[in-house]
C-alpha atoms as a PDB file:
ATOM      1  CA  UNK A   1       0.000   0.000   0.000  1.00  0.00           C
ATOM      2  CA  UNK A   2       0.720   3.248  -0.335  1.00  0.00           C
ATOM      3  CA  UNK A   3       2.717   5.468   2.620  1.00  0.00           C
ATOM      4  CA  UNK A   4       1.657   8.820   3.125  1.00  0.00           C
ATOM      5  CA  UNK A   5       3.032  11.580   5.197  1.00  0.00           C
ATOM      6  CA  UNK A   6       1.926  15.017   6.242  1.00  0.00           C
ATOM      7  CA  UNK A   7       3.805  18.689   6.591  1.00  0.00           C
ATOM      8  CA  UNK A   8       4.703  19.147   9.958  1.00  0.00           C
ATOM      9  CA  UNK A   9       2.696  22.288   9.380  1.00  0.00           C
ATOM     10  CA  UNK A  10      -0.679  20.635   8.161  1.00  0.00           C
ATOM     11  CA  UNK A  11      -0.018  18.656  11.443  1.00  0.00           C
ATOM     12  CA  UNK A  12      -0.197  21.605  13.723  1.00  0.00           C
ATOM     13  CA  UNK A  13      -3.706  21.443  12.319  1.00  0.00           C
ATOM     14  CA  UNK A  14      -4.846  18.164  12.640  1.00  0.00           C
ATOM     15  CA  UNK A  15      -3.569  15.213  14.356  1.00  0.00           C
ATOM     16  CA  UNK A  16      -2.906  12.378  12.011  1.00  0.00           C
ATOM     17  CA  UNK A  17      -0.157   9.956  11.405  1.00  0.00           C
ATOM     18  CA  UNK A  18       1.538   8.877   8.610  1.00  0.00           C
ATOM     19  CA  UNK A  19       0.699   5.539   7.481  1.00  0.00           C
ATOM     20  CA  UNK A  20      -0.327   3.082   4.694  1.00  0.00           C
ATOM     21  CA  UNK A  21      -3.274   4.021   2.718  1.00  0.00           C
ATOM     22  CA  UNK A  22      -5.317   1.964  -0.165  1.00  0.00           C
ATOM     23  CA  UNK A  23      -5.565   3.331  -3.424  1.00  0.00           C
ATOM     24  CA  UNK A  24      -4.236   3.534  -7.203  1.00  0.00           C
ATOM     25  CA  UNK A  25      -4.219   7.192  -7.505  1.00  0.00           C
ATOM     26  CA  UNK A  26      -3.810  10.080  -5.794  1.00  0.00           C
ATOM     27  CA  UNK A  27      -7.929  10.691  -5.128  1.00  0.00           C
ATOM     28  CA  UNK A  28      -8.367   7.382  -4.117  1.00  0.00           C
ATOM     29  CA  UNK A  29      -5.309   7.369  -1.964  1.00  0.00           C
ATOM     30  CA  UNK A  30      -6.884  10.986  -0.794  1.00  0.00           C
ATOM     31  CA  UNK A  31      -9.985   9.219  -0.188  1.00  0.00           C
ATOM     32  CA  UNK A  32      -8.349   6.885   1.699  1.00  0.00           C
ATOM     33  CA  UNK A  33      -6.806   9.665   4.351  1.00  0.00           C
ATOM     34  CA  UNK A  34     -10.078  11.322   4.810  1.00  0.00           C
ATOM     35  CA  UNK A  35     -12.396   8.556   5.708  1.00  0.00           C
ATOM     36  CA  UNK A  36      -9.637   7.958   8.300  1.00  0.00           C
ATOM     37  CA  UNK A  37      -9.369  11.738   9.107  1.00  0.00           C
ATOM     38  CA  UNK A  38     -12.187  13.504   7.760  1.00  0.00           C
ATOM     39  CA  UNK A  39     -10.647  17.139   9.316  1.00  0.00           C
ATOM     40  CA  UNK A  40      -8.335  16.837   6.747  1.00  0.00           C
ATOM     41  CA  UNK A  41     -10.786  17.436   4.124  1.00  0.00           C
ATOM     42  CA  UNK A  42     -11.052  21.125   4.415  1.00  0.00           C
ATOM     43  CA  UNK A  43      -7.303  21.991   4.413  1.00  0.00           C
ATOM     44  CA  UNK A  44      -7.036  19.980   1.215  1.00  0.00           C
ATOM     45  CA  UNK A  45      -9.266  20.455  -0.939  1.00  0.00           C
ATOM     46  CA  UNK A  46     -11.935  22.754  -1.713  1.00  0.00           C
ATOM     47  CA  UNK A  47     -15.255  22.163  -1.919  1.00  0.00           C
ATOM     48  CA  UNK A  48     -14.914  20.612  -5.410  1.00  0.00           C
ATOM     49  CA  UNK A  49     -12.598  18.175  -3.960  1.00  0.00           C
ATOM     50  CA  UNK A  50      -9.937  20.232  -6.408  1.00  0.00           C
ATOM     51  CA  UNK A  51      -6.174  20.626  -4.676  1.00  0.00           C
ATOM     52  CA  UNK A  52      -6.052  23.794  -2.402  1.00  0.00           C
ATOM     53  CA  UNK A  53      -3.670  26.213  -3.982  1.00  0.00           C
ATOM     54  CA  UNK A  54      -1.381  26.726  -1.103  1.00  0.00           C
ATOM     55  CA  UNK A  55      -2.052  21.843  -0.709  1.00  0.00           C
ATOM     56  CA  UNK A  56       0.960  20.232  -2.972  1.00  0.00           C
ATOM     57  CA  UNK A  57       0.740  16.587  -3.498  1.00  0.00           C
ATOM     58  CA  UNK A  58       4.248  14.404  -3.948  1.00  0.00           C
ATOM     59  CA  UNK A  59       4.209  10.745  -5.327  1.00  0.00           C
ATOM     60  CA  UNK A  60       7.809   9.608  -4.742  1.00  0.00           C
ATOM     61  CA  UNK A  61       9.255  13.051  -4.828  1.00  0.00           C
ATOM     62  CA  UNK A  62       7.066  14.008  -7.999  1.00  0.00           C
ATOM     63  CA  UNK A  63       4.567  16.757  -7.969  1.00  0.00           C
ATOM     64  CA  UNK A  64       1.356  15.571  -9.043  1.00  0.00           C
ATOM     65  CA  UNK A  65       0.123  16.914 -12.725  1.00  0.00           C
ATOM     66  CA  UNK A  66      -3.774  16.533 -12.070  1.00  0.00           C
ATOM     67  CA  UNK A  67      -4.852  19.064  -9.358  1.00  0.00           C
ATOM     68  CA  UNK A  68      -8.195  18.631 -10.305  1.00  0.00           C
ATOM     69  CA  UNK A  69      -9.163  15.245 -10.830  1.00  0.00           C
ATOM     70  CA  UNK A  70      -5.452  13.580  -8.811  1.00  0.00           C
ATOM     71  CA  UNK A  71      -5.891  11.051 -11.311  1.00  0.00           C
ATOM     72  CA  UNK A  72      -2.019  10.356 -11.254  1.00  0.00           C
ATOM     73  CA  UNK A  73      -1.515   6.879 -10.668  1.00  0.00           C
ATOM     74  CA  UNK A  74       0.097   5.931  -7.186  1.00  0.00           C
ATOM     75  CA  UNK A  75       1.810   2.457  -7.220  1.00  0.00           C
ATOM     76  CA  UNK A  76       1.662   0.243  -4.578  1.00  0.00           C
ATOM     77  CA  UNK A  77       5.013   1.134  -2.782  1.00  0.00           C
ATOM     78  CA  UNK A  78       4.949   4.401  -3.494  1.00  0.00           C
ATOM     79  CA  UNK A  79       6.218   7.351  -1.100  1.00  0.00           C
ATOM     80  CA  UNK A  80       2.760   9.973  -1.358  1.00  0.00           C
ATOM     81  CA  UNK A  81       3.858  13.588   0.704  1.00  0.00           C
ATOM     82  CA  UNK A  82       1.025  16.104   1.403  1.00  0.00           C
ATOM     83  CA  UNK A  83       2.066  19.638   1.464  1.00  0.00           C
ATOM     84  CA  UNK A  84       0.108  22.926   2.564  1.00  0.00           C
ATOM     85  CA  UNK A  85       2.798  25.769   1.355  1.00  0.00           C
ATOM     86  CA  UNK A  86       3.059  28.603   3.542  1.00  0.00           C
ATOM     87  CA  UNK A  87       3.021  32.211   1.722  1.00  0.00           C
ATOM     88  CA  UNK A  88       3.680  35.279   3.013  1.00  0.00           C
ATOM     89  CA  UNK A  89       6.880  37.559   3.016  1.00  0.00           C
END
């Protein structure tokens, strides 16, 4: 299965773990993470379920093409990292 891990700073947010999650792309691995923390929802995505613009998605240290759909394909061992970006000056 998949691992995901979090930002440190998404984390300050919402307490979740890194861990093993089922799914052949990135929505269903997304899918995945919120039925296990549904909090995470928000901070993700919007209410389209497209990616956040500050929320970057890594599948073994590749950004993810599809921000809309996260129909990239996520293999079976692979690394998934899920970013919220901080802005500001």
């Amino acid at each position: 299965m998949p691992r995901v891990s979090f930002t440190p700073h998404l984390l300050r947010h919402i307490e979740a773990e890194p861990g093993e999650f089922v799914g052949g792309t990135v929505r269903a691995v997304l899918d995945a993470v919120f039925a296990e923390y549904p909090e995470m929802r928000s901070y993700v995505v919007d209410e389209q379920s497209v990616l956040r613009k500050h929320v970057n998605i890594f599948v073994d240290g590749d950004p993810i093409n599809d921000r809309t759909g996260q129909s990239d394909p996520v293999g079976a061992s692979a690394e998934v990292y899920i970013m919220q970006a901080l802005s500001g000056g």
